[in-house]
Protein backbone atom coordinates (compact mmCIF):
# COMPACT_ATOMS: atom_id res chain seq x y z
CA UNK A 1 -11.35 1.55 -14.27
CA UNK A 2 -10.59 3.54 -11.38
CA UNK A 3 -7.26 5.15 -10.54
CA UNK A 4 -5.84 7.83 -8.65
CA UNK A 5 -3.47 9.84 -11.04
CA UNK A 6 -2.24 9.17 -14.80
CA UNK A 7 0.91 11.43 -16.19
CA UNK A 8 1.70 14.05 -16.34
CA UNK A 9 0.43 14.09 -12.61
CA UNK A 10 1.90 10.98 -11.17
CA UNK A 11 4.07 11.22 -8.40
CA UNK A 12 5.83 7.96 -9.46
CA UNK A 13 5.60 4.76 -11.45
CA UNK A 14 1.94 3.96 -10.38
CA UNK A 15 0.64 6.21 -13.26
CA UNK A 16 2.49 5.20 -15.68
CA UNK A 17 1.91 1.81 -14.94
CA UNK A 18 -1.85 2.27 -15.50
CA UNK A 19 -1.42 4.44 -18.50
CA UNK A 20 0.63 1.73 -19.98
CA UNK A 21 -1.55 -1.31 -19.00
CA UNK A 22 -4.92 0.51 -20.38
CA UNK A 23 -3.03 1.04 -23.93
CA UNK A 24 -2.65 -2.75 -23.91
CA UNK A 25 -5.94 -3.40 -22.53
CA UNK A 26 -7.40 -1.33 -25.28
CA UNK A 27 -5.39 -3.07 -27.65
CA UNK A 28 -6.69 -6.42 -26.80
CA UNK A 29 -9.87 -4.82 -27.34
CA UNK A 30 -11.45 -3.24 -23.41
CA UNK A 31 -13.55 -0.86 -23.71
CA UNK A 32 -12.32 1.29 -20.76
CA UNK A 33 -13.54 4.33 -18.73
CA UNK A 34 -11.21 5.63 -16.66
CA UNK A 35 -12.31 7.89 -13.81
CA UNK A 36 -9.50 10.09 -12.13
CA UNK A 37 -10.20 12.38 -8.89
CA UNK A 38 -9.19 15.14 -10.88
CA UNK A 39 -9.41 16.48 -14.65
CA UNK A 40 -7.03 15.49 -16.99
CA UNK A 41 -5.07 16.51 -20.01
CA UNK A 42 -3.93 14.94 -22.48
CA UNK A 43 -7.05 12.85 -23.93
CA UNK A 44 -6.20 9.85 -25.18
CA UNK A 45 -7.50 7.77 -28.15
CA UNK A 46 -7.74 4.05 -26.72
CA UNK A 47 -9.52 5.41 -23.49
CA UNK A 48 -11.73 7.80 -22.06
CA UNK A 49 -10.73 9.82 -18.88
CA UNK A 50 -13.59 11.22 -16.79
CA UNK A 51 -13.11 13.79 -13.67
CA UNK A 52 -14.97 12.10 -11.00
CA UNK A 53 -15.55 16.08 -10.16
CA UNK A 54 -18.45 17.77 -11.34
CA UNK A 55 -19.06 20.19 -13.88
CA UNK A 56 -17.94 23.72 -13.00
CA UNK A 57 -15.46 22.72 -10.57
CA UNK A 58 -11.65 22.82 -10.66
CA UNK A 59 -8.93 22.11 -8.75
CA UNK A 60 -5.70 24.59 -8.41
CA UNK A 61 -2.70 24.33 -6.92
CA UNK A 62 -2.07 20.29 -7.66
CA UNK A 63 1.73 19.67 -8.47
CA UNK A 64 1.65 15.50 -7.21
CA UNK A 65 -1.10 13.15 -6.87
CA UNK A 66 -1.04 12.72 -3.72
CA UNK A 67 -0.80 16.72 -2.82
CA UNK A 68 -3.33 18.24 -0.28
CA UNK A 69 -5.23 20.79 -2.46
CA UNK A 70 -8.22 23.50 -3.05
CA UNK A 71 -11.13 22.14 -4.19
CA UNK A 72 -13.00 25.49 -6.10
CA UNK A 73 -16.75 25.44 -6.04
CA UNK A 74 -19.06 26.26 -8.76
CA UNK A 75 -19.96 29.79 -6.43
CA UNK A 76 -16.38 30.80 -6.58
CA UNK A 77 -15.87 29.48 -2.80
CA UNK A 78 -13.27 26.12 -1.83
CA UNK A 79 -12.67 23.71 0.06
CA UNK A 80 -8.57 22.56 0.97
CA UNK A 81 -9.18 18.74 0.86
CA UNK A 82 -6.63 16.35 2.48
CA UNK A 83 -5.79 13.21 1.06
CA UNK A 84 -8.38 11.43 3.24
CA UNK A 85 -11.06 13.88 2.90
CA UNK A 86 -10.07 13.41 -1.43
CA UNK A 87 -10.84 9.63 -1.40
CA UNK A 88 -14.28 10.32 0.37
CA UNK A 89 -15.42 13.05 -2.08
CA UNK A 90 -13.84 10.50 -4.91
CA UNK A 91 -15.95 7.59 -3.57
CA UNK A 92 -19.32 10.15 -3.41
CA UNK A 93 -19.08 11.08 -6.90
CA UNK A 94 -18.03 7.60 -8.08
CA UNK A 95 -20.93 6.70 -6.85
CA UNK A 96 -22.99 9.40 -8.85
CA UNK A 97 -21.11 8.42 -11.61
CA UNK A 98 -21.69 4.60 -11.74
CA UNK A 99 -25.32 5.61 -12.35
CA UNK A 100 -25.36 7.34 -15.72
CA UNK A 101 -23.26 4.98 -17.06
CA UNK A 102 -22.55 1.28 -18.21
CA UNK A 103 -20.06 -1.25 -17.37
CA UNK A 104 -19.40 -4.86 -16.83
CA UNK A 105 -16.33 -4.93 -14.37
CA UNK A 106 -14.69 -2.13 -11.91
CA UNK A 107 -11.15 -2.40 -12.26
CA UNK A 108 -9.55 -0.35 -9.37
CA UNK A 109 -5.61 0.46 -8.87
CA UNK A 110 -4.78 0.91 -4.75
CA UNK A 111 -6.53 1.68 -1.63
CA UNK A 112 -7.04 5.25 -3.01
CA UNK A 113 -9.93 4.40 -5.19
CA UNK A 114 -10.97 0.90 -3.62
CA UNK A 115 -13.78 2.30 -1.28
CA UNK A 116 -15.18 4.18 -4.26
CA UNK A 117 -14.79 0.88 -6.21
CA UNK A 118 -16.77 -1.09 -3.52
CA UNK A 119 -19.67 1.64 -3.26
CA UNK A 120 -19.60 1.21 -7.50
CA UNK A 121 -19.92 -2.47 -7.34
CA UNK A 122 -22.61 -1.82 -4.65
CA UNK A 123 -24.80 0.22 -6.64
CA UNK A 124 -23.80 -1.72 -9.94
CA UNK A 125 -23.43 -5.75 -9.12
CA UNK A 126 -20.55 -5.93 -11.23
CA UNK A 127 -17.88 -7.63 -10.87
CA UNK A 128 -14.78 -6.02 -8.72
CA UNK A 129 -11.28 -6.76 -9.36
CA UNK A 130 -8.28 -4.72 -7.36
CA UNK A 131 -5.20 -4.35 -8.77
CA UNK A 132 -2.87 -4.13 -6.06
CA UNK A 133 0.29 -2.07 -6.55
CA UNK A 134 1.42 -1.39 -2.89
CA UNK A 135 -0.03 -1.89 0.31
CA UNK A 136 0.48 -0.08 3.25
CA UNK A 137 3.77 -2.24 4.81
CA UNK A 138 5.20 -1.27 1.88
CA UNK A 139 4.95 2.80 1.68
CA UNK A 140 5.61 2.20 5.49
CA UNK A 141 8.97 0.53 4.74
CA UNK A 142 7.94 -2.27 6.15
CA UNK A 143 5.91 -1.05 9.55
CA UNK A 144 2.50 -2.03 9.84
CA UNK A 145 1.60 2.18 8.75
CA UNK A 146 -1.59 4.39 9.18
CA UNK A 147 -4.18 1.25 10.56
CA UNK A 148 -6.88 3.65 8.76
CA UNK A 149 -5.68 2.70 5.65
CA UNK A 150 -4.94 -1.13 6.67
CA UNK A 151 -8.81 -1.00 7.34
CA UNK A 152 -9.62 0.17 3.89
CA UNK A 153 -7.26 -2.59 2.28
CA UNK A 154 -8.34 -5.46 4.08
CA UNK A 155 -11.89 -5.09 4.19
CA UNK A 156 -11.87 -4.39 -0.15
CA UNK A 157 -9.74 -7.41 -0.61
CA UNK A 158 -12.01 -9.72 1.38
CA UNK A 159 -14.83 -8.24 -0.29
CA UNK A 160 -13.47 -8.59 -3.69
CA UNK A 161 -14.44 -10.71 -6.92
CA UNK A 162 -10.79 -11.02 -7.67
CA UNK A 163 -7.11 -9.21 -6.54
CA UNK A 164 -4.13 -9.03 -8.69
CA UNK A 165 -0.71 -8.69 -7.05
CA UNK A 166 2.08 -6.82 -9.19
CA UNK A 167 4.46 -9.91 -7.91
CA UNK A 168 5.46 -12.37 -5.80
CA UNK A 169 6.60 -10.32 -2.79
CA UNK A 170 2.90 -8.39 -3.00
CA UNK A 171 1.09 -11.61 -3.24
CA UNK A 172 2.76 -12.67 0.05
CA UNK A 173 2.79 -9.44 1.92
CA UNK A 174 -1.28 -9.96 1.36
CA UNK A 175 -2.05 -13.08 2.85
CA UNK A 176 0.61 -12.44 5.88
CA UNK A 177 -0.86 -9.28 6.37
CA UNK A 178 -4.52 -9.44 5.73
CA UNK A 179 -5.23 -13.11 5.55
CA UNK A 180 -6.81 -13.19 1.90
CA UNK A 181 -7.14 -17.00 0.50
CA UNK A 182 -4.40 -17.32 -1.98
CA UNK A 183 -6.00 -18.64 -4.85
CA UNK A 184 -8.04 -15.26 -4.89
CA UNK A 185 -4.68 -13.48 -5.80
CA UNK A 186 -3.02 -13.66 -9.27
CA UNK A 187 0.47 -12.84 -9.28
CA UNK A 188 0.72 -10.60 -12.94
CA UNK A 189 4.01 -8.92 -12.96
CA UNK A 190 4.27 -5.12 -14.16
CA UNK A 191 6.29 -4.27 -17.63
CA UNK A 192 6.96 -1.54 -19.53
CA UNK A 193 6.21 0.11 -23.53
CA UNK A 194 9.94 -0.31 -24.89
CA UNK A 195 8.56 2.56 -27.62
CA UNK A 196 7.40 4.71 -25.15
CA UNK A 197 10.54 6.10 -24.33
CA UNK A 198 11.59 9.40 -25.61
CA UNK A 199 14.35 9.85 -27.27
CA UNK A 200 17.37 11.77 -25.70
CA UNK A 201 19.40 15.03 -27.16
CA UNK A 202 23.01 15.49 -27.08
CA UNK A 203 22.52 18.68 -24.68
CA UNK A 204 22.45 16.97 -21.44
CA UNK A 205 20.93 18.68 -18.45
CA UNK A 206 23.02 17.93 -16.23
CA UNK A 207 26.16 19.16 -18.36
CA UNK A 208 27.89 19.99 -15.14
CA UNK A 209 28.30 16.29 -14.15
CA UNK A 210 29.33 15.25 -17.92
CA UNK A 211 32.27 18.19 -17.49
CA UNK A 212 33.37 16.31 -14.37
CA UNK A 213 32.72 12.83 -15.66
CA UNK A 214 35.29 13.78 -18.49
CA UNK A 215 37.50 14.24 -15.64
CA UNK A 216 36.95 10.71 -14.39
CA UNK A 217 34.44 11.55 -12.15
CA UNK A 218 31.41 8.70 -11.48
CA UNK A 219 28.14 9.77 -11.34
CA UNK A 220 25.68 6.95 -9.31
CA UNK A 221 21.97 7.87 -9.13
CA UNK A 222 18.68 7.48 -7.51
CA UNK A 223 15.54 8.46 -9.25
CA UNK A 224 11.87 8.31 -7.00
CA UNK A 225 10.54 9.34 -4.23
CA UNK A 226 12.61 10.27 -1.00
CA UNK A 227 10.66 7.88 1.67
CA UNK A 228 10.89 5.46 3.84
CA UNK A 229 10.00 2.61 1.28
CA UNK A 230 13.26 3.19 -0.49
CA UNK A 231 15.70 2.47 1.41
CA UNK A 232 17.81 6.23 0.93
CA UNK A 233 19.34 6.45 4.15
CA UNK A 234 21.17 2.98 3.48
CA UNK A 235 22.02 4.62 0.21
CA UNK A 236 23.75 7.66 1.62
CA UNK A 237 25.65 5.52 4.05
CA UNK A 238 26.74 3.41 1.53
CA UNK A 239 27.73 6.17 -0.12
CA UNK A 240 30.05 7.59 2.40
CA UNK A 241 32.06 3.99 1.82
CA UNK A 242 32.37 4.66 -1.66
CA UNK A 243 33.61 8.53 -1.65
CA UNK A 244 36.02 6.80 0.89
CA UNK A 245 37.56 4.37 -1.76
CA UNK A 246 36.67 6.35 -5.10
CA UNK A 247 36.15 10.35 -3.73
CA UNK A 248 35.71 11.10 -7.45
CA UNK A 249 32.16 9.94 -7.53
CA UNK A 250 29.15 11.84 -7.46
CA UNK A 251 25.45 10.66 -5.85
CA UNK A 252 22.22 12.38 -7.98
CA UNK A 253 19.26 12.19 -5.61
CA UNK A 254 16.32 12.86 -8.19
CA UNK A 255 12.71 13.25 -6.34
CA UNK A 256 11.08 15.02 -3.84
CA UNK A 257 9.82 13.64 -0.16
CA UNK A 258 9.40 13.98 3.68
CA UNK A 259 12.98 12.23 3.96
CA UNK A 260 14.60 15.22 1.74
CA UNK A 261 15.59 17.25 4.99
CA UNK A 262 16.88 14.04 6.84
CA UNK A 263 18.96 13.05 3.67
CA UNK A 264 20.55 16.32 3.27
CA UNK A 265 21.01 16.11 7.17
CA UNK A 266 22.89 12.71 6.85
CA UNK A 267 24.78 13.26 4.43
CA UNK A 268 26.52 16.25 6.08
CA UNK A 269 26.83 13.96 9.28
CA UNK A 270 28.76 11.79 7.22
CA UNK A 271 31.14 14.55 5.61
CA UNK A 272 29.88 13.74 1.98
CA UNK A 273 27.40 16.78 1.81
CA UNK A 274 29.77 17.85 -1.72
CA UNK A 275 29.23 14.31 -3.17
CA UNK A 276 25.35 14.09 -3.06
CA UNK A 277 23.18 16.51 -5.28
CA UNK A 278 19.60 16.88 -4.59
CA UNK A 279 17.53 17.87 -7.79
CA UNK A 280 14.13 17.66 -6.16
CA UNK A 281 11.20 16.83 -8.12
CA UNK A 282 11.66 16.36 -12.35
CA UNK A 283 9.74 15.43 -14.93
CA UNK A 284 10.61 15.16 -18.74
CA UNK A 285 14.65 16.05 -19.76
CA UNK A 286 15.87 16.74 -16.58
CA UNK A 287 14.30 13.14 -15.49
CA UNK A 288 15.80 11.27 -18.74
CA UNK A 289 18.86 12.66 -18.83
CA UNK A 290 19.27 11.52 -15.09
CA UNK A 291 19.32 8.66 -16.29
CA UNK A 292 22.00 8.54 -19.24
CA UNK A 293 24.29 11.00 -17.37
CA UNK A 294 24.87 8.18 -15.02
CA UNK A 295 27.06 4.91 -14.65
CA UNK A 296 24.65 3.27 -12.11
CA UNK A 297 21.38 3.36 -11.05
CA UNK A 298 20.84 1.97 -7.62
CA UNK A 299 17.51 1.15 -6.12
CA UNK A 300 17.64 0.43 -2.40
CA UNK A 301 14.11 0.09 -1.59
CA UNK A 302 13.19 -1.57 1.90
CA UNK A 303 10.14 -2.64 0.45
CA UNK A 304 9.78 -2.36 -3.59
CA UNK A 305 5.83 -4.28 -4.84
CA UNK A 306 7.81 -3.65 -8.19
CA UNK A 307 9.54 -0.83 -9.20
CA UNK A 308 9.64 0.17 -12.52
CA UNK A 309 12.54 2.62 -12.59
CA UNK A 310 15.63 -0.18 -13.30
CA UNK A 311 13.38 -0.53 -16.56
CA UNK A 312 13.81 3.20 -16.96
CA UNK A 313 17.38 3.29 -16.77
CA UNK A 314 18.03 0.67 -18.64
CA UNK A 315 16.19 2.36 -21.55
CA UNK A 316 18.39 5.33 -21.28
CA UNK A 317 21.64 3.54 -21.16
CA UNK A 318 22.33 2.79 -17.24
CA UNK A 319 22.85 -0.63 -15.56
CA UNK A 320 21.15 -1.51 -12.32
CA UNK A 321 21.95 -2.43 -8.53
CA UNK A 322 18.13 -3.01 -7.01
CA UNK A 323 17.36 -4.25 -3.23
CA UNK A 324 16.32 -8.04 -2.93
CA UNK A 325 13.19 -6.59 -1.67
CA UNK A 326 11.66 -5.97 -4.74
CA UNK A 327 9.53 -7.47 -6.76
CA UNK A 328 11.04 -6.50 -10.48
CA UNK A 329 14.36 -8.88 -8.81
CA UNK A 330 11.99 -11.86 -9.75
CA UNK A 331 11.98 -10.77 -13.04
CA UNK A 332 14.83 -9.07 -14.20
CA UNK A 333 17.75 -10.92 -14.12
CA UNK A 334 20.87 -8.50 -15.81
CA UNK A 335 21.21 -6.46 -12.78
CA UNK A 336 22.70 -6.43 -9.40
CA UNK A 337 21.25 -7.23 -6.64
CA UNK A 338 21.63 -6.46 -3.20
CA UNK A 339 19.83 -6.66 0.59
CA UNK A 340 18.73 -2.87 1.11
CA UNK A 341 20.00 -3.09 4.71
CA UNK A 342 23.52 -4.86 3.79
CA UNK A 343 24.85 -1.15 3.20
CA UNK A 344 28.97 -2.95 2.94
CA UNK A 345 27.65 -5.33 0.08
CA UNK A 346 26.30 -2.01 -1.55
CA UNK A 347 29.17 -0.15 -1.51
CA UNK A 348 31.15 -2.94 -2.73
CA UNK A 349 28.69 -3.76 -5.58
CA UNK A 350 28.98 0.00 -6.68
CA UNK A 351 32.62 0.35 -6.15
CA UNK A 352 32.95 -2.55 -8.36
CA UNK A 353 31.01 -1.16 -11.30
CA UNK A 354 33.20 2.14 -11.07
CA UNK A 355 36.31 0.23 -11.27
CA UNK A 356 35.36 -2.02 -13.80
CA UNK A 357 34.44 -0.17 -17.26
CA UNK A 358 33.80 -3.90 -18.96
CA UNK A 359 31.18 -5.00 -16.38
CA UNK A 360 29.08 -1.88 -16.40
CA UNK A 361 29.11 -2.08 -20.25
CA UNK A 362 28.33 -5.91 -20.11
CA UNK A 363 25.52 -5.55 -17.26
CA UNK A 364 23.66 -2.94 -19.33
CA UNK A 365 24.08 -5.20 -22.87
CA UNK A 366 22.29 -8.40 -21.10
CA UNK A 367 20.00 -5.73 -19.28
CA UNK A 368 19.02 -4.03 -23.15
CA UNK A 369 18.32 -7.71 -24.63
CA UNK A 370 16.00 -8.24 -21.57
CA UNK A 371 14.57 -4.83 -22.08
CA UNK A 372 13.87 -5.14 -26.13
CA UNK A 373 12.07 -8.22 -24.76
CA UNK A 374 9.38 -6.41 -22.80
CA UNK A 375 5.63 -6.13 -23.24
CA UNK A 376 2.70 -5.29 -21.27
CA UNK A 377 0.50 -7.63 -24.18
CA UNK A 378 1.24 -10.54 -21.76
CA UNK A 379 -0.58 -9.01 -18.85
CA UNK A 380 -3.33 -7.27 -20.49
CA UNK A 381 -4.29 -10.87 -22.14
CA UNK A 382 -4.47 -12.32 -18.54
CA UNK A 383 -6.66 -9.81 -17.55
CA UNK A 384 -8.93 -10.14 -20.58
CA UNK A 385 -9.08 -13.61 -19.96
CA UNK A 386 -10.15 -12.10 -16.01
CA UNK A 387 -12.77 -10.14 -17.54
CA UNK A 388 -14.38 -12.72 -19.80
CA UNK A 389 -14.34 -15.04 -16.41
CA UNK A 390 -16.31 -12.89 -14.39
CA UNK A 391 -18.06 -11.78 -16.14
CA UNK A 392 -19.49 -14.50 -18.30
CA UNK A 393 -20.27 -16.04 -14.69
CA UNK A 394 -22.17 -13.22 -14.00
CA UNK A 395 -24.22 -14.03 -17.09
CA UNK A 396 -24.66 -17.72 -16.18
């Protein structure tokens, strides 16, 4: 299995999305390798994690995944890698790697890793499958994006055994985009561990906003990254319609992004600048109790694959307003839903929660029996059953 990050250094729900599948996976009884571009801690029990990096290197400097950083030699000298020049020196030592060791299918999560997958199933004759959990329209916000990486996407899924689309909406973006047969896509939707998550403490780290909310202040958040795919800017606007009918309510922007500056920038423009807080990046507490602090999580992505995050707040206590554009919406049915660009409707929608006690508490009660419903079992077994295909016609 090939992926680009894992937590704790994920800058978003793709990690946890493949640490969660390969504890199912491993449950239904893979036997999995799983090579990252960079070494990892923790190790983990169901699976082994292997630095595609050689011995006596290291990498410093790395706070996200998909962070530019210096590449230390075994001499003591570096080299600052982009992302680009990362997936080449991935793909290299995949390719060393695939020799010392023994497999029967490459399993590889987005364009990151899929040239390194392809050079693997070149040297190996395995079977390929690639699991497909954005492509470029998508982190592009629905542009066409860097044609580089377009390249890379294309020519893997043509020349794959077998691609797996995290919904619908993916599924369809591929064969518009890239003209891939259909019935060489499998739709298998993403889920989440309901015991994964952590439990919170009454000591809330964002005790500020509790204060106010005692005052009858509203607190409406966004957790992920600040880009183009998600939709923020119709967020903020939204949000200026909202302060104008309910000025007691407070925006949380958790993540980090090239649209930070912009955001901050519009939301002065707009005369809300004291209703929006920017947390930047967070991880563990701070990024739960973003959550719970809340009494709505929005999620105005232009283009969503799937988005994992209404999952997340639902776990910690928070009903959900997601874009139409997403591909959890075909799945998860006790939330709101809006069109990202429909930035009235949004308002409305969140104006409507604030107001109405009974329907946030009744949205997140049908969202919880949902949630206590969830399993990634369902998906691993599919792509057992994926494994066993491919490779049993290898065999034949």
């Amino acid at each position: 299995m090939l992926g680009w990050e894992l937590p704790p250094n994920n800058s978003g729900g793709l990690g946890v999305a493949c640490l969660q599948l390969s504890r199912a996976m491993a449950a239904a009884g893979a036997d999995i390798d799983f090579i990252l571009p960079y070494p990892h801690e923790p190790k983990y029990d169901f699976m082994r994690v292997t630095s595609a990096h050689r011995a006596g290197s290291s990498i410093v400097n790395r706070v996200n995944a998909y962070d530019s950083f210096r590449y230390i030699l075994e001499d003591g000298s570096y080299i600052d890698l982009g992302i680009h020049d990362q997936q080449t020196a991935y793909a290299l030592m995949v390719g060393k790697l695939v020799e010392q060791m023994e497999f029967d299918v490459i399993h590889a999560h987005d364009w990151l890793t899929f040239r390194a997958a392809l050079l693997a199933r070149e040297k190996s004759g395995v079977p390929l499958i690639l699991h497909v959990h954005s492509i470029e329209r998508d982190r592009a916000g629905g542009n066409p994006g860097n044609p580089l990486v377009r390249e890379i996407e294309a020519t893997s899924m043509l020349l794959a055994d077998h691609v797996i689309a995290v919904s619908q909406r993916t599924k369809d973006l591929i064969i518009e985009d890239y003209a891939i047969p259909a019935d060489r896509i499998e739709v298998i939707h993403n889920s989440t561990d309901v015991w994964d998550v952590e439990a919170l403490d009454t000591d809330n780290a964002y005790g500020y906003l509790a204060d106010m909310k005692a005052c009858g202040w509203k607190v409406i958040v966004n957790v992920g990254r600040l880009t183009v795919q998600k939709g923020l800017p119709h967020l903020v606007r939204a949000a200026a319609e909202v302060v104008k009918r309910e000025p007691k309510t407070i925006f949380l922007l958790v993540g980090d992004g090239e649209q930070r500056d912009e955001l901050i920038e519009l939301a002065a423009e707009l005369g809300i600048s004291k209703n929006v807080v920017f947390t930047g990046f967070q991880r563990g507490k701070r990024w739960r109790d973003a959550y719970s602090v809340a009494d709505l999580f929005v999620m105005p992505s232009v283009s969503e694959p799937f988005g994992l995050t209404p999952f997340e707040a639902t776990a910690y206590g928070t009903p959900s307003l997601i874009s139409k554009q997403s591909g959890v919406s075909e799945v998860f049915r006790s939330c709101l839903k809006v069109d990202f660009w429909d930035e009235h409707e949004m308002a409305n929608q969140i104006v409507g929660v604030i107001r109405n006690q009974s329907l946030a508490a009744e949205l997140h009660a049908n969202a919880w029996q949902e949630y206590q419903k969830l399993s990634w079992s369902k998906a691993a077994d599919k792509i057992m059953d994926r494994y066993r295909h491919f490779t049993q016609r290898v065999a034949a």
